[in-house]
C-alpha atoms as a PDB file:
ATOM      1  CA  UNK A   1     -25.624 -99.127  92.115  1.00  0.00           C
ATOM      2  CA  UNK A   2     -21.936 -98.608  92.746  1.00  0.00           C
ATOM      3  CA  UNK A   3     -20.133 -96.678  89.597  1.00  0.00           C
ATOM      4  CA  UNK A   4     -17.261 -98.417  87.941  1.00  0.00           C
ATOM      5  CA  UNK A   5     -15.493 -95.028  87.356  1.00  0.00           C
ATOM      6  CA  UNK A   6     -15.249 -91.537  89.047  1.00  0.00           C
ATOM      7  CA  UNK A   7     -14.698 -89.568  85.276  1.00  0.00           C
ATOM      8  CA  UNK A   8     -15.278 -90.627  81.949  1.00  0.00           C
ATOM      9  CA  UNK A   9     -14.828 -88.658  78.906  1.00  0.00           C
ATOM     10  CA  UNK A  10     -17.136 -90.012  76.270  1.00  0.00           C
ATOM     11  CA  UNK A  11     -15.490 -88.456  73.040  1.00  0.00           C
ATOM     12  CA  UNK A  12     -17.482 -88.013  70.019  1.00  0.00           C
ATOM     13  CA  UNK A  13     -16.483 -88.058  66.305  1.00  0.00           C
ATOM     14  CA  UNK A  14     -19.024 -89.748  63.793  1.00  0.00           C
ATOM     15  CA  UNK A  15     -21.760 -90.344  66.219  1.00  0.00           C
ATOM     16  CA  UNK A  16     -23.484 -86.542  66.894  1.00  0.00           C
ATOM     17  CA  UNK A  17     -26.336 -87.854  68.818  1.00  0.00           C
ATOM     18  CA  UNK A  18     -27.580 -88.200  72.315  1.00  0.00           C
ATOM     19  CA  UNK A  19     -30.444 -90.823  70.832  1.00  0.00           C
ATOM     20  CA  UNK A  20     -28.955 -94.829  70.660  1.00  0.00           C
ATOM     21  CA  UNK A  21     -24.805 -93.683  71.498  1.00  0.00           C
ATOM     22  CA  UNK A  22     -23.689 -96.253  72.622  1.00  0.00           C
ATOM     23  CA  UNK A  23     -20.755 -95.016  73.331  1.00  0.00           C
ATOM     24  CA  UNK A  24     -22.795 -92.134  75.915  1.00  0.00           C
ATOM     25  CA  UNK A  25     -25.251 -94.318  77.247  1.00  0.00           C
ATOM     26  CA  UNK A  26     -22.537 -96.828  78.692  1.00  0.00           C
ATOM     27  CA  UNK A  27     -20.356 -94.328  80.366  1.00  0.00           C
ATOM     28  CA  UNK A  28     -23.840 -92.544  82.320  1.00  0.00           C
ATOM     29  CA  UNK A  29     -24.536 -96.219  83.644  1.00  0.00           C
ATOM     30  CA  UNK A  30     -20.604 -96.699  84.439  1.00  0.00           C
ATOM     31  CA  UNK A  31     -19.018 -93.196  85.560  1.00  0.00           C
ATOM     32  CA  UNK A  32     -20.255 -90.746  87.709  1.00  0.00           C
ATOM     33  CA  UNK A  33     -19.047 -87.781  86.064  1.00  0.00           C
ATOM     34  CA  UNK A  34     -19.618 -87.992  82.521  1.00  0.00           C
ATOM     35  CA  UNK A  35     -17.688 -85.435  80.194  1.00  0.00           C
ATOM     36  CA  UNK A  36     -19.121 -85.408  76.145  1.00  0.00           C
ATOM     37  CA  UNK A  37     -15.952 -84.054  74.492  1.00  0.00           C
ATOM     38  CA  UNK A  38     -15.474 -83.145  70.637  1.00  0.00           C
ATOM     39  CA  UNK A  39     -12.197 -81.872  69.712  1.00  0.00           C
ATOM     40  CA  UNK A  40     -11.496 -80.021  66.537  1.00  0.00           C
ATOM     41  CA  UNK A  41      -8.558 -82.015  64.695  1.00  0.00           C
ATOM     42  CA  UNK A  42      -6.669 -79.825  63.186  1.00  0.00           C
ATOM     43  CA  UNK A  43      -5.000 -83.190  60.736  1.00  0.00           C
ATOM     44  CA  UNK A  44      -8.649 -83.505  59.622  1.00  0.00           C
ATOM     45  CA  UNK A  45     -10.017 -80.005  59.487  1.00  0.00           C
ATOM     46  CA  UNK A  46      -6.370 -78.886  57.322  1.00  0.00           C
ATOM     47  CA  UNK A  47      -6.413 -81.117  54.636  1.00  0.00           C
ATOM     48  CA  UNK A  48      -8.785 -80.658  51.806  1.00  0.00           C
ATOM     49  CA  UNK A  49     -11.758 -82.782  52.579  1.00  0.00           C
ATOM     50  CA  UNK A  50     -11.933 -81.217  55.799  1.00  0.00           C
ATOM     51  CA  UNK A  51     -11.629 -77.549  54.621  1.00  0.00           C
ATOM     52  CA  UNK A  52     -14.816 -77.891  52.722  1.00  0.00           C
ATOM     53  CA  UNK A  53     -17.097 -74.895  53.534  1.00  0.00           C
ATOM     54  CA  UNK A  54     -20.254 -77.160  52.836  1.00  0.00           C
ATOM     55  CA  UNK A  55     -18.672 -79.436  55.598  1.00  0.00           C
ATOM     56  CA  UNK A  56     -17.688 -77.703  57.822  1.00  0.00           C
ATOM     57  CA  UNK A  57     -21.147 -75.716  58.008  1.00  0.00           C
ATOM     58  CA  UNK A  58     -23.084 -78.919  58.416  1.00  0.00           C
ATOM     59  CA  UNK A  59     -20.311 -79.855  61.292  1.00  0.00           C
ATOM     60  CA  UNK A  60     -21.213 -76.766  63.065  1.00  0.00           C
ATOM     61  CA  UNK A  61     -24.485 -76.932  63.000  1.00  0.00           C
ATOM     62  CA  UNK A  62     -24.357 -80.481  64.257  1.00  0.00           C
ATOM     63  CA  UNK A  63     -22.280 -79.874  67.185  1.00  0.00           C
ATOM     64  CA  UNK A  64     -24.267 -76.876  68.042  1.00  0.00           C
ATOM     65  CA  UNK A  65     -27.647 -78.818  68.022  1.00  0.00           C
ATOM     66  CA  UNK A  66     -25.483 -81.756  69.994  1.00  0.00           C
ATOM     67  CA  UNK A  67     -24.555 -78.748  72.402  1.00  0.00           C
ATOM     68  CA  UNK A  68     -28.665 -78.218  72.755  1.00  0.00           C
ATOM     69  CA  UNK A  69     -29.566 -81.928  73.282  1.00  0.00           C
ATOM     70  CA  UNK A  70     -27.113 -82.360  75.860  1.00  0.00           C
ATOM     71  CA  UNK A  71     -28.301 -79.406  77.942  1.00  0.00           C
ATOM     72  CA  UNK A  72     -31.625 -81.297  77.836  1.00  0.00           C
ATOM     73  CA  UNK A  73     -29.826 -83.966  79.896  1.00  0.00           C
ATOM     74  CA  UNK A  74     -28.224 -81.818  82.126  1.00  0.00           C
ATOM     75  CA  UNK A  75     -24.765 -81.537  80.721  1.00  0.00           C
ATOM     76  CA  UNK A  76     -23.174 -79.380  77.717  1.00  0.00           C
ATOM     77  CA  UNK A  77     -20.570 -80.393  74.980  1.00  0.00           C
ATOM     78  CA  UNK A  78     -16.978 -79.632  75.791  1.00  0.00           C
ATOM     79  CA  UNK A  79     -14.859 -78.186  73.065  1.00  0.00           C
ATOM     80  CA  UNK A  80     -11.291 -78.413  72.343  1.00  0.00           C
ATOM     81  CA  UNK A  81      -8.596 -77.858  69.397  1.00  0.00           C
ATOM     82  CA  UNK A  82      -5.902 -79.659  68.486  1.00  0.00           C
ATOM     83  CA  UNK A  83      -4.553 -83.306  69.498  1.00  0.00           C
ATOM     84  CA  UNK A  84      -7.445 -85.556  70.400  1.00  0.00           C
ATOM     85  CA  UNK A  85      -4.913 -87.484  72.984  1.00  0.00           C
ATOM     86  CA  UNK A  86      -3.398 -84.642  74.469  1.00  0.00           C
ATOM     87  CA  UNK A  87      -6.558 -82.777  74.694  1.00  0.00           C
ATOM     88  CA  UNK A  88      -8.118 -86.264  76.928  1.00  0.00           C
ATOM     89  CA  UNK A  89      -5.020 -86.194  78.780  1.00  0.00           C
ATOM     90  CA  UNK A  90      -5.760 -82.875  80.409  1.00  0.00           C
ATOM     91  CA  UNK A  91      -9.070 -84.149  81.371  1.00  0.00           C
ATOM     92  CA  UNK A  92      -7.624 -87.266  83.325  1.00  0.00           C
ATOM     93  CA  UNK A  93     -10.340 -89.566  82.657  1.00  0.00           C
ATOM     94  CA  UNK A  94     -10.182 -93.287  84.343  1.00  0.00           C
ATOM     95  CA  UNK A  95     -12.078 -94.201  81.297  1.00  0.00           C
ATOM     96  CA  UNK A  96     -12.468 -93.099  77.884  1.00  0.00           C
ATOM     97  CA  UNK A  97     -16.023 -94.305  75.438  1.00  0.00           C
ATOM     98  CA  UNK A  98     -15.800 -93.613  71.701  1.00  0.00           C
ATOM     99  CA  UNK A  99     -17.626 -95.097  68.713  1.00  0.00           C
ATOM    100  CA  UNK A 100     -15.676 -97.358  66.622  1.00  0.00           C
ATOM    101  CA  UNK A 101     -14.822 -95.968  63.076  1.00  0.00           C
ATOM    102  CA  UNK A 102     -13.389 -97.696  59.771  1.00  0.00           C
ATOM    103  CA  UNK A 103     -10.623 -94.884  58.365  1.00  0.00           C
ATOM    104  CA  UNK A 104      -6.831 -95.054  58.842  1.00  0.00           C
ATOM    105  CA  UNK A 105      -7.164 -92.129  60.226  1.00  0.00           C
ATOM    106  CA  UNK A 106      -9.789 -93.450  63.630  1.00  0.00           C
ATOM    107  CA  UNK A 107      -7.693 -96.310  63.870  1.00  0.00           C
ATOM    108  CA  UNK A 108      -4.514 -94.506  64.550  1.00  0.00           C
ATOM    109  CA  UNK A 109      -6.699 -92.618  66.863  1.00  0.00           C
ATOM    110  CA  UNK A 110      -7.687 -95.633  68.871  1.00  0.00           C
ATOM    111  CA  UNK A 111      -4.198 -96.859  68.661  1.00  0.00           C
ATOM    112  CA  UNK A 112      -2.817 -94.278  70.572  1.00  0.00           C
ATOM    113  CA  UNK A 113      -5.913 -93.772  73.036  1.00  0.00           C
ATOM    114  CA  UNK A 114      -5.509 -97.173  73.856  1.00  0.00           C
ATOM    115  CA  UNK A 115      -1.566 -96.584  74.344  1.00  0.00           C
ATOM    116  CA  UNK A 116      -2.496 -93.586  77.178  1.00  0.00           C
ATOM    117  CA  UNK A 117      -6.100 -95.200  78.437  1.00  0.00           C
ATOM    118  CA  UNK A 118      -8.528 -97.601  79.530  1.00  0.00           C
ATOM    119  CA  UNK A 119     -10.607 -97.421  76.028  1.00  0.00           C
ATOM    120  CA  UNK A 120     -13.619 -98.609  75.681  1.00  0.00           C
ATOM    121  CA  UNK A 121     -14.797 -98.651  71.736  1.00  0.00           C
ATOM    122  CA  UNK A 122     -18.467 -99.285  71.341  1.00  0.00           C
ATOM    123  CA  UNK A 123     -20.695-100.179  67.962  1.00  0.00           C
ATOM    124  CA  UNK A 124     -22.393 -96.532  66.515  1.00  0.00           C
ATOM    125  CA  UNK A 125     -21.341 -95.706  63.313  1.00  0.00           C
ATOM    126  CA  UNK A 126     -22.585 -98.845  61.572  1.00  0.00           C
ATOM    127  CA  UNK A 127     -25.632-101.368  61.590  1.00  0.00           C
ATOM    128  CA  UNK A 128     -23.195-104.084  62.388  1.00  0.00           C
ATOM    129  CA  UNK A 129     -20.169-103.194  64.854  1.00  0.00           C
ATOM    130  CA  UNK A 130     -17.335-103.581  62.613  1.00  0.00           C
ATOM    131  CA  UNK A 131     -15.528-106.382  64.423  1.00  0.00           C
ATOM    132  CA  UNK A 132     -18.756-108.755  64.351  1.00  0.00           C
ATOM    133  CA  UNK A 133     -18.288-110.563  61.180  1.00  0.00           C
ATOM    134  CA  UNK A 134     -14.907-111.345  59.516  1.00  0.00           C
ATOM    135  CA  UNK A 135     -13.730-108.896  56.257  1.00  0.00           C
ATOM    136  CA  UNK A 136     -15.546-109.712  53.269  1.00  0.00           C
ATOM    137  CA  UNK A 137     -14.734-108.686  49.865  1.00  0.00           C
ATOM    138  CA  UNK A 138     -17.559-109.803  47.822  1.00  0.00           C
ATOM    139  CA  UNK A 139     -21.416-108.037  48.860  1.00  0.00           C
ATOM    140  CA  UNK A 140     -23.701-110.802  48.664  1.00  0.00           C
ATOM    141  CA  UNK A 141     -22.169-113.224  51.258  1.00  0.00           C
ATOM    142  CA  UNK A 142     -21.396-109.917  53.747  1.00  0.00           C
ATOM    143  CA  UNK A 143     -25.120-109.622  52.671  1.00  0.00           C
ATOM    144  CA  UNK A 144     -26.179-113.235  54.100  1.00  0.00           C
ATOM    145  CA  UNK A 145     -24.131-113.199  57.024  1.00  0.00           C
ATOM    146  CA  UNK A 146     -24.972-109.743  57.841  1.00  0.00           C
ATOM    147  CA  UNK A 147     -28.835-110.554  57.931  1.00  0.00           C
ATOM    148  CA  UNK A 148     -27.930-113.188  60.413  1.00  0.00           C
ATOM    149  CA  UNK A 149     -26.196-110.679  63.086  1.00  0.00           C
ATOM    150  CA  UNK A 150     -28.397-110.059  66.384  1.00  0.00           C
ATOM    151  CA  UNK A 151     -28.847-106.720  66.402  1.00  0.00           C
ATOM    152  CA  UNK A 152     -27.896-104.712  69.774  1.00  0.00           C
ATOM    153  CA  UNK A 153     -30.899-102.731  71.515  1.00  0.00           C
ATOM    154  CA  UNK A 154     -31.550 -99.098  70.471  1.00  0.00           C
ATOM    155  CA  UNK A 155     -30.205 -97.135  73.311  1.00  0.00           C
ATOM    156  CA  UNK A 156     -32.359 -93.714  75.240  1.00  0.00           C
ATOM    157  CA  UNK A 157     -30.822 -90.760  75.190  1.00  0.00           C
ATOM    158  CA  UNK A 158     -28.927 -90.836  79.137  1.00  0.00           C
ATOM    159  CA  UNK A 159     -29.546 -88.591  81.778  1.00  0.00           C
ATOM    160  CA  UNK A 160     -26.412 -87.087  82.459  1.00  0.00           C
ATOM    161  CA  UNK A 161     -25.039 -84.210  85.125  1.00  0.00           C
ATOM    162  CA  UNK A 162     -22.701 -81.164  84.358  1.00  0.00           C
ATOM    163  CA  UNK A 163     -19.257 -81.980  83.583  1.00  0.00           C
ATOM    164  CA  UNK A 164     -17.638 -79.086  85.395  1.00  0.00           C
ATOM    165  CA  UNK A 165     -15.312 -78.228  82.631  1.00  0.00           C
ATOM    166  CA  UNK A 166     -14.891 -75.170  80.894  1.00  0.00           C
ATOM    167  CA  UNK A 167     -17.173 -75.277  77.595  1.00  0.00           C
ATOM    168  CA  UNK A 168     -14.754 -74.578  74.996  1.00  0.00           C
ATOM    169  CA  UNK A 169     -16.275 -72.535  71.562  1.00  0.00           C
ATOM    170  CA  UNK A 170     -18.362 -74.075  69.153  1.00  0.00           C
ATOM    171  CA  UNK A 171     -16.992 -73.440  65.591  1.00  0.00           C
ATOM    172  CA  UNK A 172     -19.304 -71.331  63.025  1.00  0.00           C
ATOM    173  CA  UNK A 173     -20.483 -72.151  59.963  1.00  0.00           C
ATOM    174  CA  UNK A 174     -18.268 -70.128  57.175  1.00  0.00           C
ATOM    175  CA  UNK A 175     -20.139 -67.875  55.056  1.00  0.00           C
ATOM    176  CA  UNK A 176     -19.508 -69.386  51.799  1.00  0.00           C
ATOM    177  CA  UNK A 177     -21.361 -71.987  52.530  1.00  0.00           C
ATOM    178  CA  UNK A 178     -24.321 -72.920  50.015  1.00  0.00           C
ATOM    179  CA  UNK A 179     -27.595 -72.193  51.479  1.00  0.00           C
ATOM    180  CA  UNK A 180     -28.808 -75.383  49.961  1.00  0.00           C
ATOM    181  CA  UNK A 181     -27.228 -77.873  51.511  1.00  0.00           C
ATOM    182  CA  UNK A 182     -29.195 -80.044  54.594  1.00  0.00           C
ATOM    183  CA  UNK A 183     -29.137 -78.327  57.454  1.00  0.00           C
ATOM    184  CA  UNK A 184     -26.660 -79.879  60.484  1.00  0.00           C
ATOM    185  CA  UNK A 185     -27.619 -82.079  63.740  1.00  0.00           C
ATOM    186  CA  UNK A 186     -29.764 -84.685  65.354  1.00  0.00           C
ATOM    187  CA  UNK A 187     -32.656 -82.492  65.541  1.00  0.00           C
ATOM    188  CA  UNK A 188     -33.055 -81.807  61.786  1.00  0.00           C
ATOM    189  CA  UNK A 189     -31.549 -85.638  61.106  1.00  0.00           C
ATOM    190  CA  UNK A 190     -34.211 -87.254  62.836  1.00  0.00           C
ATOM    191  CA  UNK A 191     -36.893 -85.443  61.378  1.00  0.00           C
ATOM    192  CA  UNK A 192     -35.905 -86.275  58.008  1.00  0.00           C
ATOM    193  CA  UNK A 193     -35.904 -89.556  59.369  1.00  0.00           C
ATOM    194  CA  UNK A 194     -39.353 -89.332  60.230  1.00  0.00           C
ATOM    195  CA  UNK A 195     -40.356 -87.840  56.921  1.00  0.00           C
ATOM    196  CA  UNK A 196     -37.981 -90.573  54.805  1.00  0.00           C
ATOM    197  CA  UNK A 197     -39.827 -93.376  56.570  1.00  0.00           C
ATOM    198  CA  UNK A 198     -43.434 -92.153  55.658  1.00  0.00           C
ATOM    199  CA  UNK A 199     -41.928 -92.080  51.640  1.00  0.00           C
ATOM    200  CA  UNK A 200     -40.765 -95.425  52.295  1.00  0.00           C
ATOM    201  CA  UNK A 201     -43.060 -97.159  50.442  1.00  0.00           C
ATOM    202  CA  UNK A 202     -42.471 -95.897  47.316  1.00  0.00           C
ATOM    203  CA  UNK A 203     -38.690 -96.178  47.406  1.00  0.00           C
ATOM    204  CA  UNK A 204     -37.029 -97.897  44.149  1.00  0.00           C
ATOM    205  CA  UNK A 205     -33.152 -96.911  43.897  1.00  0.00           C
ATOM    206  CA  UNK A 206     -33.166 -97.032  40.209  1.00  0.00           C
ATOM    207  CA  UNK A 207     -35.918 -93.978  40.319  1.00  0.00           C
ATOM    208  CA  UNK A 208     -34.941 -90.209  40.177  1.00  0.00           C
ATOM    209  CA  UNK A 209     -36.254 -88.655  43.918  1.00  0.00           C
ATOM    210  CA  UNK A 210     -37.014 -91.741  45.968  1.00  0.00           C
ATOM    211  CA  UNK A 211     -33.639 -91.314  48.050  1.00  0.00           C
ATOM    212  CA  UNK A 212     -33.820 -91.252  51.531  1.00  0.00           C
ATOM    213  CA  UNK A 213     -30.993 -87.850  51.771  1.00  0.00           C
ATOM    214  CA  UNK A 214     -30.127 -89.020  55.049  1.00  0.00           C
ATOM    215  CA  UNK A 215     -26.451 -89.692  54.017  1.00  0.00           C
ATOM    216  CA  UNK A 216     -24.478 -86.246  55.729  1.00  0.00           C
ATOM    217  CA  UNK A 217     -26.765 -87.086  59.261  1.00  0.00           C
ATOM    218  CA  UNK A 218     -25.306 -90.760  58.760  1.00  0.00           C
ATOM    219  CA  UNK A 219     -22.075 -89.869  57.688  1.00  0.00           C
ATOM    220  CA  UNK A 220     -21.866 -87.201  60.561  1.00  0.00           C
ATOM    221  CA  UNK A 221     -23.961 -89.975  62.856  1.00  0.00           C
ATOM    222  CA  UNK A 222     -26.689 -87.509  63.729  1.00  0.00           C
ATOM    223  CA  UNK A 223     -29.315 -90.241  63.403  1.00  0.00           C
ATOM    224  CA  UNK A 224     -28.061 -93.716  63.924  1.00  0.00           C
ATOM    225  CA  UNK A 225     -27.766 -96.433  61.848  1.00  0.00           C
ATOM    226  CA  UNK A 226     -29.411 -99.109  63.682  1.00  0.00           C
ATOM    227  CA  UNK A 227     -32.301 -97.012  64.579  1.00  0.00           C
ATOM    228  CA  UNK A 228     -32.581 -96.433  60.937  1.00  0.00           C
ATOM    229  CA  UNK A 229     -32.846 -99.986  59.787  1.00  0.00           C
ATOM    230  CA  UNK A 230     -34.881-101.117  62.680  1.00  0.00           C
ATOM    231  CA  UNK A 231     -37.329 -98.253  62.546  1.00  0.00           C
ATOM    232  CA  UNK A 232     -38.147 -99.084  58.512  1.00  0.00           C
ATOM    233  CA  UNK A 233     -38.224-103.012  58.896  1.00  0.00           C
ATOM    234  CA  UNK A 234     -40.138-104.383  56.521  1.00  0.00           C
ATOM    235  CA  UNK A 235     -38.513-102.132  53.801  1.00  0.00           C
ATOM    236  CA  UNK A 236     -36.172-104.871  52.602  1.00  0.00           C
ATOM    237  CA  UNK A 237     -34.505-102.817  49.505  1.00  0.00           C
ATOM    238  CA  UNK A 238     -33.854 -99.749  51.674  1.00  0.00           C
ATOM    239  CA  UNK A 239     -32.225-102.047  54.547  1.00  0.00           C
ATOM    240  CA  UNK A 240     -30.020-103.523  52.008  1.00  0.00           C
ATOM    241  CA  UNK A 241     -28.674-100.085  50.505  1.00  0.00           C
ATOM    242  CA  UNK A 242     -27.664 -99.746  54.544  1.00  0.00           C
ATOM    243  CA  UNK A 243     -25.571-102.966  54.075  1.00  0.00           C
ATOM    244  CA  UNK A 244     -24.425-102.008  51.098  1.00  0.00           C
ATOM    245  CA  UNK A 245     -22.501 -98.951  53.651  1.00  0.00           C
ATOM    246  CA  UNK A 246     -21.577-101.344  55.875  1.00  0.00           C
ATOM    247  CA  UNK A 247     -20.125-103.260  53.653  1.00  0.00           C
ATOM    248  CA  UNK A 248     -17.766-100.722  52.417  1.00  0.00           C
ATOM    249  CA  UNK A 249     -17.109 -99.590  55.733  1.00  0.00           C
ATOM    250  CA  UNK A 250     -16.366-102.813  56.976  1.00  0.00           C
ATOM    251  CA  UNK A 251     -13.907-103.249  54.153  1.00  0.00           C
ATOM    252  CA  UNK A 252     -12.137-100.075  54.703  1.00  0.00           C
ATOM    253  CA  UNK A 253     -11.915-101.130  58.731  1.00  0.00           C
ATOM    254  CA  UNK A 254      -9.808-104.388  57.035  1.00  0.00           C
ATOM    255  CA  UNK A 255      -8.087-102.772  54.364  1.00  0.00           C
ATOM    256  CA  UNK A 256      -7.493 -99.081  55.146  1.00  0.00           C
ATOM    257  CA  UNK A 257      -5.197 -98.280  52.282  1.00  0.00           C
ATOM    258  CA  UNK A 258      -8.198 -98.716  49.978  1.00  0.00           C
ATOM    259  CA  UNK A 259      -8.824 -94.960  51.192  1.00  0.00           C
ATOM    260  CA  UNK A 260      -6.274 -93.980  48.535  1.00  0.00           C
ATOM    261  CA  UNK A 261      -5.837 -97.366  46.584  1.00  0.00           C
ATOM    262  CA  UNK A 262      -7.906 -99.732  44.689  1.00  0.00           C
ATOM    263  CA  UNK A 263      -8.836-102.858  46.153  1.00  0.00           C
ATOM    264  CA  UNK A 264      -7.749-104.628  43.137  1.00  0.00           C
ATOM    265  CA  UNK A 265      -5.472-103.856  40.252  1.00  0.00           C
ATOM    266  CA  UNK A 266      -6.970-101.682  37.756  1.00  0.00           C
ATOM    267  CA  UNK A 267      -6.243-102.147  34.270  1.00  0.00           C
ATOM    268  CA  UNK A 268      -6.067 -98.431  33.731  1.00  0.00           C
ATOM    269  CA  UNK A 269      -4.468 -95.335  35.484  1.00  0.00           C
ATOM    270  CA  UNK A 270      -5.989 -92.758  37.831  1.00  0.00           C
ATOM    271  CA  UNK A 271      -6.203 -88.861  36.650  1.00  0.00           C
ATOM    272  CA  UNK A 272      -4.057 -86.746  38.129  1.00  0.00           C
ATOM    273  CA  UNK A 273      -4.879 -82.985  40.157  1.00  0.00           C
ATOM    274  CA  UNK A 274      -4.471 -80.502  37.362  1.00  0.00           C
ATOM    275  CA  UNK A 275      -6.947 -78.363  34.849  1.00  0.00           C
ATOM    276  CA  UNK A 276      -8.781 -81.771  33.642  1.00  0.00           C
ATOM    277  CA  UNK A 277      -9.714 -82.241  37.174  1.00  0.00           C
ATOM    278  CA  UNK A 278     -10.737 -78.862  38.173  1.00  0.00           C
ATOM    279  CA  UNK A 279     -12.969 -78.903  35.319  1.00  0.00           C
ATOM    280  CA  UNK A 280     -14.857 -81.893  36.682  1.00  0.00           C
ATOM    281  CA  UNK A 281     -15.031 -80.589  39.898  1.00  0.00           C
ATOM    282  CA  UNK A 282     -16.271 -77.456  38.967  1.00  0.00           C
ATOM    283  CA  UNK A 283     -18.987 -78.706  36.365  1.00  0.00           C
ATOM    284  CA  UNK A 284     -16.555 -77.017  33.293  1.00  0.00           C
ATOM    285  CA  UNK A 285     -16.525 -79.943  31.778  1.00  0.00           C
ATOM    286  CA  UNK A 286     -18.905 -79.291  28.511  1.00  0.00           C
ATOM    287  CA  UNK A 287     -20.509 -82.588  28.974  1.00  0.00           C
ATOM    288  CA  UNK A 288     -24.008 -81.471  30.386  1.00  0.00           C
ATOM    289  CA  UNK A 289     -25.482 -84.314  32.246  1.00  0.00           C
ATOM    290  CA  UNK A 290     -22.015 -84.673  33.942  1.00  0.00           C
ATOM    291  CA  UNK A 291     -21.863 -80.789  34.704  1.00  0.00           C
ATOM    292  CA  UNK A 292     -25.487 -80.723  36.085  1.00  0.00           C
ATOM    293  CA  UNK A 293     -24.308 -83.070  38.485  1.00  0.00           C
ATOM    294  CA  UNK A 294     -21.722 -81.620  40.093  1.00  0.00           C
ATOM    295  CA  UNK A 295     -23.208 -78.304  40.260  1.00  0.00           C
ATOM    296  CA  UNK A 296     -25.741 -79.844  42.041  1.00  0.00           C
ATOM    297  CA  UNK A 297     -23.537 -81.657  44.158  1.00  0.00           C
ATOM    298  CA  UNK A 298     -21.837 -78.561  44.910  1.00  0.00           C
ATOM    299  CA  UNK A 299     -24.623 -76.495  45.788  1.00  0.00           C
ATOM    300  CA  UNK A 300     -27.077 -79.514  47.825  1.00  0.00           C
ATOM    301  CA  UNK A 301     -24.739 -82.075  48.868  1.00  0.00           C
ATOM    302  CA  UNK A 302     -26.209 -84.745  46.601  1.00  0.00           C
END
């Protein structure tokens, strides 16, 4: 079969996976020369979130186990820093295959990689691509119509050839990072999966140590949504916690601002940065149940 494309950059952000990417496996049946690129924002990484040495750990990892998976297909992840744009520009790709995302921040991104190329956004970081039902703002009708949504097919990891670009360097973990926290990528991801849906059975959100800790591989898209909630069918409660992220994911596609704003007026002010808040963060606060929990937050990630 002919090949719509000569290159195609396929580049990743929230969807660190070679199992069911969408996003991959369409550009290996359209281009013949397939480049996986991941490129180290800088307007991400800078700001506080992204400076986070518990983060930033479990993004190395992940892109280093991404790195591994893709050599299993015959190709390697390409690295870059900087401008996501300008770093695809210097690739000259005919196409360009991304997974849609929900922030302000992605959807500038597509913006202006739809201003320079031909790009092609697929469904990966949600059950439900995010442009198949119209914005809700209540749960339980998103709920009803989202049960209704044919699900896509789970997608095989593509076999892919060598991109015949220079590899770039994989960031490190820092070494302040807690040595509790989940350990980064697919490969660790999917075994959790596999462990998670054994405990199914016994899962009731309302009981201390029946969660599924799968939420940095889905956050980071090491395992993918879809394969999640089609692999544990039958496990109606679970499935609907995984609307419950679409949901908000969905409504921060619609309303972006809600990133920083409420949804709806509050009644009462937000606390400012300051020594209240560093208390909190820090688990100063003297109240011990509330302390306990972000210590533990700090040190495991949940």
């Amino acid at each position: 079969m002919d090949k719509k494309f000569d290159t195609a950059v396929v580049l990743f952000t929230r969807d660190l996976r070679v199992h069911d990417n969408p996003a991959l496996a369409e550009a290996a049946r359209d281009a013949k020369r397939v480049v996986p690129l991941f490129v180290l924002d800088q307007t991400i990484l800078g700001s506080p979130y992204g400076r986070s040495p518990n983060r930033l750990g479990f993004l190395a990892e992940s892109l280093a186990d991404l790195d591994r998976s893709l050599a299993t297909l015959g190709s390697h992840l390409v690295v870059r820093s900087g401008d996501p744009v300008e770093e695809i520009a210097t690739l000259a790709p005919d196409a360009v295959y991304c997974a849609e995302d929900a922030s302000a921040t992605a959807q500038e991104r597509e913006r202006r990689l739809a201003g320079r190329f031909d790009l092609r956004l697929f469904p990966g970081t949600t059950v439900v691509g995010l442009e198949d039902l119209k914005p809700y703002k209540v749960f339980t009708p998103y709920y009803r119509a989202w049960l209704g949504v044919p699900r896509r097919a789970v997608e095989e990891a593509p076999l892919l050839g060598a991109p015949d670009v220079v590899r770039g360097e994989l960031p490190v973990a820092p070494p302040d990072r807690s040595p509790e926290v989940a350990t980064g990528g697919e490969t660790a991801g999917r075994v959790r999966l596999g462990d998670w849906l054994a405990e199914i059975g016994d899962y009731d959100p309302s009981t201390i140590g029946t969660t599924s800790r799968l939420s940095p591989y889905l956050h980071f898209g090491c395992v993918s949504p879809l394969e999640c909630a089609v692999r544990a069918d039958g496990a109606d409660e679970w499935i609907r916690q995984m609307c419950w992220r679409d949901f908000y994911a969905q409504l921060l596609r619609a309303f972006p601002e809600t990133s920083r704003e409420d949804l709806y007026e509050r009644r009462y002010g937000r606390g400012g940065r300051g020594a209240r808040f560093d208390a909190w963060r820090d688990g100063r606060t003297g109240y011990p149940l509330v302390d306990a929990g972000m210590r533990q937050l700090a040190r495991e990630g949940f």
